[in-house]
Protein backbone atom coordinates (compact mmCIF):
# COMPACT_ATOMS: atom_id res chain seq x y z
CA UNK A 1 -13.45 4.36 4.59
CA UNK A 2 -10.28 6.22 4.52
CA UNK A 3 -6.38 4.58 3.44
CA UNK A 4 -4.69 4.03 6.43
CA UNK A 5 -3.48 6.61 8.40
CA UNK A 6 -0.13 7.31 9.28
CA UNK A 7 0.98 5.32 12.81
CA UNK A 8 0.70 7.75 15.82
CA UNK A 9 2.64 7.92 19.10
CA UNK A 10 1.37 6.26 21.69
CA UNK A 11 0.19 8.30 24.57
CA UNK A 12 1.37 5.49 26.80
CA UNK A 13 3.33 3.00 26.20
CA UNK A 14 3.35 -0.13 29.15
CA UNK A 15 5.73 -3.00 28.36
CA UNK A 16 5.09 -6.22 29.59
CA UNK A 17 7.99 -8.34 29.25
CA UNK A 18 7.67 -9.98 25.30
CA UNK A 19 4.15 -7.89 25.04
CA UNK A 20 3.46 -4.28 24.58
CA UNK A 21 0.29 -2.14 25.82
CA UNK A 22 -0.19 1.06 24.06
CA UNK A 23 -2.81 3.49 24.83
CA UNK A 24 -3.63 5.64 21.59
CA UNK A 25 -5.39 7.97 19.89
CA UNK A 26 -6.87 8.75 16.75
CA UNK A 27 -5.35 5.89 14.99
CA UNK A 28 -2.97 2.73 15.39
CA UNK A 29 0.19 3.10 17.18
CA UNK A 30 3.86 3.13 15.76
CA UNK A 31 5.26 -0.50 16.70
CA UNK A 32 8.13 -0.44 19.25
CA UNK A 33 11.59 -0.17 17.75
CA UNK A 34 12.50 -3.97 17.33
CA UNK A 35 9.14 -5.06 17.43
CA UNK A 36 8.46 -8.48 15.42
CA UNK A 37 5.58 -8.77 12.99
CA UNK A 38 2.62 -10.09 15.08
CA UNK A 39 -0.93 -9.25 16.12
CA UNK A 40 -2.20 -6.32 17.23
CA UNK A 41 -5.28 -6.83 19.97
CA UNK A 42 -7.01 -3.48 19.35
CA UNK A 43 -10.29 -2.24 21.87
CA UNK A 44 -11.83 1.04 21.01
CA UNK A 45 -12.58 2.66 24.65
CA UNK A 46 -14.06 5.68 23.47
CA UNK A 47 -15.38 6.08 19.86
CA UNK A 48 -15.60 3.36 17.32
CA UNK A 49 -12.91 1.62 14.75
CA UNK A 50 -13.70 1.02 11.10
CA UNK A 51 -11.78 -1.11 9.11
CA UNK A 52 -11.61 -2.64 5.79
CA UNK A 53 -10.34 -4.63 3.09
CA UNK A 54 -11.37 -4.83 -0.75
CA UNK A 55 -13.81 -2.70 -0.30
CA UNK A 56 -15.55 -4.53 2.42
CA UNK A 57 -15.90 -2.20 5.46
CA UNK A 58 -16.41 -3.45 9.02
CA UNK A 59 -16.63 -1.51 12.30
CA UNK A 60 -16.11 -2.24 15.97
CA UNK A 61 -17.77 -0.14 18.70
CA UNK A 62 -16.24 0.82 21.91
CA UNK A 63 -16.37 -2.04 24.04
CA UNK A 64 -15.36 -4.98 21.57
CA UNK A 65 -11.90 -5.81 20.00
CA UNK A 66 -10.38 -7.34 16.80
CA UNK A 67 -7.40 -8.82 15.97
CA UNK A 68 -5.40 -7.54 13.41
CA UNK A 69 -2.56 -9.63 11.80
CA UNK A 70 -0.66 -8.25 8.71
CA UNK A 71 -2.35 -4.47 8.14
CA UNK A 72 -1.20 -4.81 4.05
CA UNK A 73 -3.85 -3.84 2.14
CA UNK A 74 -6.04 -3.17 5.08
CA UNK A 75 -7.78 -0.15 5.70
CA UNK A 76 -8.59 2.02 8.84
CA UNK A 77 -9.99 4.65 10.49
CA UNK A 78 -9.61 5.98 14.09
CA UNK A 79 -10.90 9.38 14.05
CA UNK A 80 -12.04 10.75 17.61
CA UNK A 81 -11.53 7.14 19.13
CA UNK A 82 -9.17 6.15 22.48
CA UNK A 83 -8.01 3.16 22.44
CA UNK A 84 -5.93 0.13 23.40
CA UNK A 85 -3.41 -1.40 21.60
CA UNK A 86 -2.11 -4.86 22.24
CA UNK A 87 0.61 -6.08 20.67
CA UNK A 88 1.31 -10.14 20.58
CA UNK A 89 4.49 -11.80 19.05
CA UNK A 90 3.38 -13.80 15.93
CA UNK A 91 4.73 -17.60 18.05
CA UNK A 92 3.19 -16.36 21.24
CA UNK A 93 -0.32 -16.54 19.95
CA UNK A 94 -0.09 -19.22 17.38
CA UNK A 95 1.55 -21.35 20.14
CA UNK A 96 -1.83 -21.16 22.33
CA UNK A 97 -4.59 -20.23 19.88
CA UNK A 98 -5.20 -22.63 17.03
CA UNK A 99 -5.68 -21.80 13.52
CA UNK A 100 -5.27 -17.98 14.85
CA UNK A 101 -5.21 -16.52 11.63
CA UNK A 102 -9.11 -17.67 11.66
CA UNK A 103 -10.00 -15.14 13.80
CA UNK A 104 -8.68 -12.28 12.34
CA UNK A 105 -10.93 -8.98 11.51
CA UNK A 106 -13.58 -10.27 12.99
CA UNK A 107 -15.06 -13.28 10.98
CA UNK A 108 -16.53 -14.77 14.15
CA UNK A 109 -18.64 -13.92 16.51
CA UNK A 110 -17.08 -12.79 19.87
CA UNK A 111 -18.64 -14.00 23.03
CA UNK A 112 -19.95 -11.01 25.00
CA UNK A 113 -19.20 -12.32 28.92
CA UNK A 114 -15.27 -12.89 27.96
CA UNK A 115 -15.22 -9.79 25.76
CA UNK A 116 -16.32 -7.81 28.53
CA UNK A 117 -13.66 -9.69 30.88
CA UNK A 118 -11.00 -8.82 28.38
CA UNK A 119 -11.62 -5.61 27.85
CA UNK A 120 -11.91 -4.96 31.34
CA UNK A 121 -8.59 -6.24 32.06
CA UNK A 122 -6.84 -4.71 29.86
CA UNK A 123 -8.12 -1.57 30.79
CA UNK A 124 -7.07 -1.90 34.35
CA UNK A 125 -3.67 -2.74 33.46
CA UNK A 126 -3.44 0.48 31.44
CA UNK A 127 -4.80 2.73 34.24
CA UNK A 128 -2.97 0.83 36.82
CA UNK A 129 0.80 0.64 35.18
CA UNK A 130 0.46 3.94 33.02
CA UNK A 131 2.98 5.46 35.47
CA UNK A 132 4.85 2.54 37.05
CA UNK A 133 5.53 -0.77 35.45
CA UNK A 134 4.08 -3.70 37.43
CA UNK A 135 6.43 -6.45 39.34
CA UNK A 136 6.50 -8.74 37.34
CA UNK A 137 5.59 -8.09 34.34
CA UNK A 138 6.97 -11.40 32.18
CA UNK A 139 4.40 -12.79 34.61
CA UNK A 140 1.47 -10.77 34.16
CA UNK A 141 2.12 -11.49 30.11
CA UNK A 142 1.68 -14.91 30.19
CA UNK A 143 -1.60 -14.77 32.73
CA UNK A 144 -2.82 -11.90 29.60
CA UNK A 145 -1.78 -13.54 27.38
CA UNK A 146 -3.99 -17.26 28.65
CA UNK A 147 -6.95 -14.40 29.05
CA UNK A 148 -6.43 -13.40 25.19
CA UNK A 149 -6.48 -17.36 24.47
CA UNK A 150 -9.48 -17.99 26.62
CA UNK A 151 -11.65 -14.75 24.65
CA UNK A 152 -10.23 -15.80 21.32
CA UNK A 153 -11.24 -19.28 21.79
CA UNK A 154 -14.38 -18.46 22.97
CA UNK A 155 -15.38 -16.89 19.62
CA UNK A 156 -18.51 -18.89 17.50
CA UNK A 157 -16.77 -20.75 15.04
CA UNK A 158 -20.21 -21.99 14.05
CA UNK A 159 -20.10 -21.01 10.39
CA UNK A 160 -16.90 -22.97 9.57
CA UNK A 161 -16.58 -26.00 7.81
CA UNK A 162 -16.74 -29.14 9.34
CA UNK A 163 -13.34 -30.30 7.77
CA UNK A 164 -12.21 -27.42 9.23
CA UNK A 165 -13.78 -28.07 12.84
CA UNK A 166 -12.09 -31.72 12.39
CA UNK A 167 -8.47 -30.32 11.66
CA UNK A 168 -8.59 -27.59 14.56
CA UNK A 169 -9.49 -29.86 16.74
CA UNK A 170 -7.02 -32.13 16.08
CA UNK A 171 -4.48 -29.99 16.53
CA UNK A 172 -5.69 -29.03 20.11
CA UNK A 173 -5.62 -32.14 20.92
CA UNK A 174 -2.04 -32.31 19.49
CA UNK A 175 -0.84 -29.26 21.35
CA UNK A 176 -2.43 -30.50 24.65
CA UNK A 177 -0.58 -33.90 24.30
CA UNK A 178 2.85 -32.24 24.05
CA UNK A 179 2.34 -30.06 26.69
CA UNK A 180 1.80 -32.86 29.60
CA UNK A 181 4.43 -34.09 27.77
CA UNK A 182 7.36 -31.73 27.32
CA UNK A 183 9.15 -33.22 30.32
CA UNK A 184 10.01 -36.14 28.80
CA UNK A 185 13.60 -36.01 26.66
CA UNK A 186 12.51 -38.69 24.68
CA UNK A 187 9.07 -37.42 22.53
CA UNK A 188 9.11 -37.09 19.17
CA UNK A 189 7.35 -36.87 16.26
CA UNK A 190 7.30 -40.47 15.21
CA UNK A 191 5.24 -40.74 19.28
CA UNK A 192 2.54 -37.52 18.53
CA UNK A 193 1.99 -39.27 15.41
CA UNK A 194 1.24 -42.51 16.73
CA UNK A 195 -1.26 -41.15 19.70
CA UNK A 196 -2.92 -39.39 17.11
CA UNK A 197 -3.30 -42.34 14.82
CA UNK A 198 -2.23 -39.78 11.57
CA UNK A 199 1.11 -40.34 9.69
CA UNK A 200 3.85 -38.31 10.23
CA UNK A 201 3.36 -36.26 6.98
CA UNK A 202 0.08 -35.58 7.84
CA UNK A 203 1.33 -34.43 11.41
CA UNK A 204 3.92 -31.81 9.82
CA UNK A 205 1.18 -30.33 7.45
CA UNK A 206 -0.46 -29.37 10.38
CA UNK A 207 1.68 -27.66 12.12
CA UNK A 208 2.94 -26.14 8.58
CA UNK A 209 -0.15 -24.30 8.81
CA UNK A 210 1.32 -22.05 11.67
CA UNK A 211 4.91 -21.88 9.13
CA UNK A 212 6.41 -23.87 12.07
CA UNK A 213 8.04 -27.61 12.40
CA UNK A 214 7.00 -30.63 14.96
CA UNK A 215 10.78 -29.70 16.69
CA UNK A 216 10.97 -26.03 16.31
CA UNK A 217 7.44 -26.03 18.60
CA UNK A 218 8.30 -28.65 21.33
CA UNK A 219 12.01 -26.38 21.45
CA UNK A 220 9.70 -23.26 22.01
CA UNK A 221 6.93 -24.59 23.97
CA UNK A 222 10.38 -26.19 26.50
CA UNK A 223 11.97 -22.71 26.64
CA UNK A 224 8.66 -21.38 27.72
CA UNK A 225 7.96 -23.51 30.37
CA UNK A 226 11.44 -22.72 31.72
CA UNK A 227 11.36 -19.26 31.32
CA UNK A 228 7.92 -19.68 33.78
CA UNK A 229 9.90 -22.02 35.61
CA UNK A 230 12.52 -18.99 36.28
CA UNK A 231 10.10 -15.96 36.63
CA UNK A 232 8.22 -18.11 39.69
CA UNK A 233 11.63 -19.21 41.27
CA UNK A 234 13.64 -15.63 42.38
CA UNK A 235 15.36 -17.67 45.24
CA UNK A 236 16.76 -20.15 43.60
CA UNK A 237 14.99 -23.10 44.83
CA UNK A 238 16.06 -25.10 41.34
CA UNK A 239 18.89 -24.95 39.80
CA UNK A 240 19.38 -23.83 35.93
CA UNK A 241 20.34 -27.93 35.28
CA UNK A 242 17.70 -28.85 37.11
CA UNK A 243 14.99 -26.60 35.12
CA UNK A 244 16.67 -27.89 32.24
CA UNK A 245 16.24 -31.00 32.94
CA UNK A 246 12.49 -30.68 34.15
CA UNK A 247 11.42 -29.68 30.64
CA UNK A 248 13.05 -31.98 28.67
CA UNK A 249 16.41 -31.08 27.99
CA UNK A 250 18.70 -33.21 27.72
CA UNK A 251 22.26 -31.40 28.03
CA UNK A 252 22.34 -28.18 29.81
CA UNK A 253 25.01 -26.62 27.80
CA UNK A 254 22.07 -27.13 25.09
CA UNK A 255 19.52 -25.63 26.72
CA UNK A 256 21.58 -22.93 27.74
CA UNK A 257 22.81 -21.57 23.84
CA UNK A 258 18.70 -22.34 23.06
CA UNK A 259 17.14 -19.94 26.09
CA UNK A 260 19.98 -17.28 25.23
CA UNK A 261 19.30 -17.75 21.40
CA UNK A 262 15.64 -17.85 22.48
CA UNK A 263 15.03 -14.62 24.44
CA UNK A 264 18.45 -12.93 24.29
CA UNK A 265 19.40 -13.49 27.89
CA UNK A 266 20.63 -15.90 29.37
CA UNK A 267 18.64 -18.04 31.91
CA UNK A 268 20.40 -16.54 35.04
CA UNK A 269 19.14 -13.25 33.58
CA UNK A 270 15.38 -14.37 33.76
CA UNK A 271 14.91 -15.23 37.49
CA UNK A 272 14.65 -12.25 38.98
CA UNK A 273 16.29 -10.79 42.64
CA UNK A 274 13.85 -10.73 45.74
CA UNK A 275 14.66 -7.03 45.12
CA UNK A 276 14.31 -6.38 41.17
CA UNK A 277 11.94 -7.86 38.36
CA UNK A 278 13.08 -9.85 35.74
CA UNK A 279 15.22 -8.87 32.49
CA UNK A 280 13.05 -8.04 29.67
CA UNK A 281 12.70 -10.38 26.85
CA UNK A 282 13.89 -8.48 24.12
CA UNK A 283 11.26 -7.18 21.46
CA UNK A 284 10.68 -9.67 18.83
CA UNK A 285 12.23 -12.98 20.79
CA UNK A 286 10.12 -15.75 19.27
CA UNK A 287 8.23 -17.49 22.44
CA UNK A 288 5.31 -20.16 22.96
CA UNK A 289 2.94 -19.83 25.82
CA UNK A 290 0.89 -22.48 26.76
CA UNK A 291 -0.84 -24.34 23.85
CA UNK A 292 -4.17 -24.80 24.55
CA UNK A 293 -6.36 -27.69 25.96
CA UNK A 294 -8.66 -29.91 24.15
């Protein structure tokens, strides 16, 4: 197994809103400028992918993917291979996935009917959009995005610990109950706590596991549902307070600084015309997309 290589250039590059789709070869793409430190998706469509770390080599045949989180350290090699590059903002995918970092290099089993679903899809999109970009694409993100969730989730975590089975569990559960719960202004920690039966320390260790707070979440996971809220709504059937208010917000002036801080735009900038597709979230703009169900 060879260092590293050097990053390439993609040979195309598709930008879905917060997500990027690169189509490579030879090796991993160069990140786009701006991009934040998250997970790379990778599928080998022609060829094979080897990879390593410690001296531990593993390889992935075209076909099947792996998810990459921080490359320190890690080792890979590309050679002769085509292949698709996904790449996920770190709070997008530990937002929906949980315990993410789990399932990184490979250390479960994928299941084979999803895999072949995913990789399927994402090949279409690159043949489809190589030239053109689609619609909508803030749109088609989040539907990818729930499709990376669903494969992801779908993996055998049969080897794991049960402690560990117990925890993740819990904390789909957890994510679940905010979500059918977002709308409310008035949920809060002390309230998760108490339909989970846990105490509230143990409630922020678990979500200190993902290097995020009880309130920074329910903030993204609001924001989220807004910005879907927007994307869906180009005439202007709700109004900006009125989305606001839907997710939980309580002052719109609020929820205004929060989107803009959010996804640097402000929410009149993420509906788009009848005639024009939506404002691109800018590269690196921290966003949660659905959490996923118990």
């Amino acid at each position: 197994m060879h260092d590293r290589v050097p990053p390439t250039e993609p040979l195309h590059r598709i930008r879905l809103g917060r997500l990027v789709l690169d189509v490579a070869a030879g090796g991993l793409p160069a990140p786009a400028a701006g991009a934040d430190d998250g997970y790379l998706l990778v599928v080998p469509v022609e060829g094979r992918l080897g990879f390593g770390r410690g001296g531990r080599a593993r390889t992935v045949e075209a076909g099947e993917y792996v998810l990459f989180g921080r490359l320190d350290g890690q080792s890979v090699e590309a050679a002769g291979a085509r292949l698709l590059v996904l790449r996920i903002p770190a709070e997008d995918l530990r937002g929906r996935v949980v315990s993410v970092d789990d399932h990184v290099e490979r250390r479960f089993p994928a299941n084979e009917r999803m895999t072949r679903l995913l990789v399927g899809l994402l090949g279409s999109i690159a043949e489809l959009f190589a030239d053109h970009p689609p619609p909508t694409p803030e749109a088609l993100a989040t539907e990818l995005l729930s499709f990376v969730a669903l494969a992801i989730g779908a993996e055998d975590r049969g080897a794991t610990l049960a402690v560990r089975n117990a925890r993740y569990r819990l904390r789909r559960r957890i994510f679940d109950y905010i979500d059918r719960n977002l709308a409310d202004p008035e949920l809060n920690p002390r309230r998760i706590a108490d339909e989970a039966r846990i105490s509230l320390s143990y409630l922020y260790s678990l979500f200190s596991d993902d290097d995020t707070t009880v309130g920074q979440f329910m903030q993204s996971r609001r924001l989220q549902r807004a910005y879907e809220i927007l994307v869906a709504d180009p005439k202007k059937h709700l109004t900006v307070s009125e989305i606001a208010y839907q997710v939980g917000f309580k002052n719109v002036s609020h929820f205004s600084r929060s989107f803009s801080r959010h996804f640097g735009m402000a929410p009149r900038e993420a509906r788009p015309e009848p005639t024009r597709p939506a404002a691109p979230v800018r590269a690196g703009a921290r966003a949660y997309t659905e959490a996923p169900l118990a």
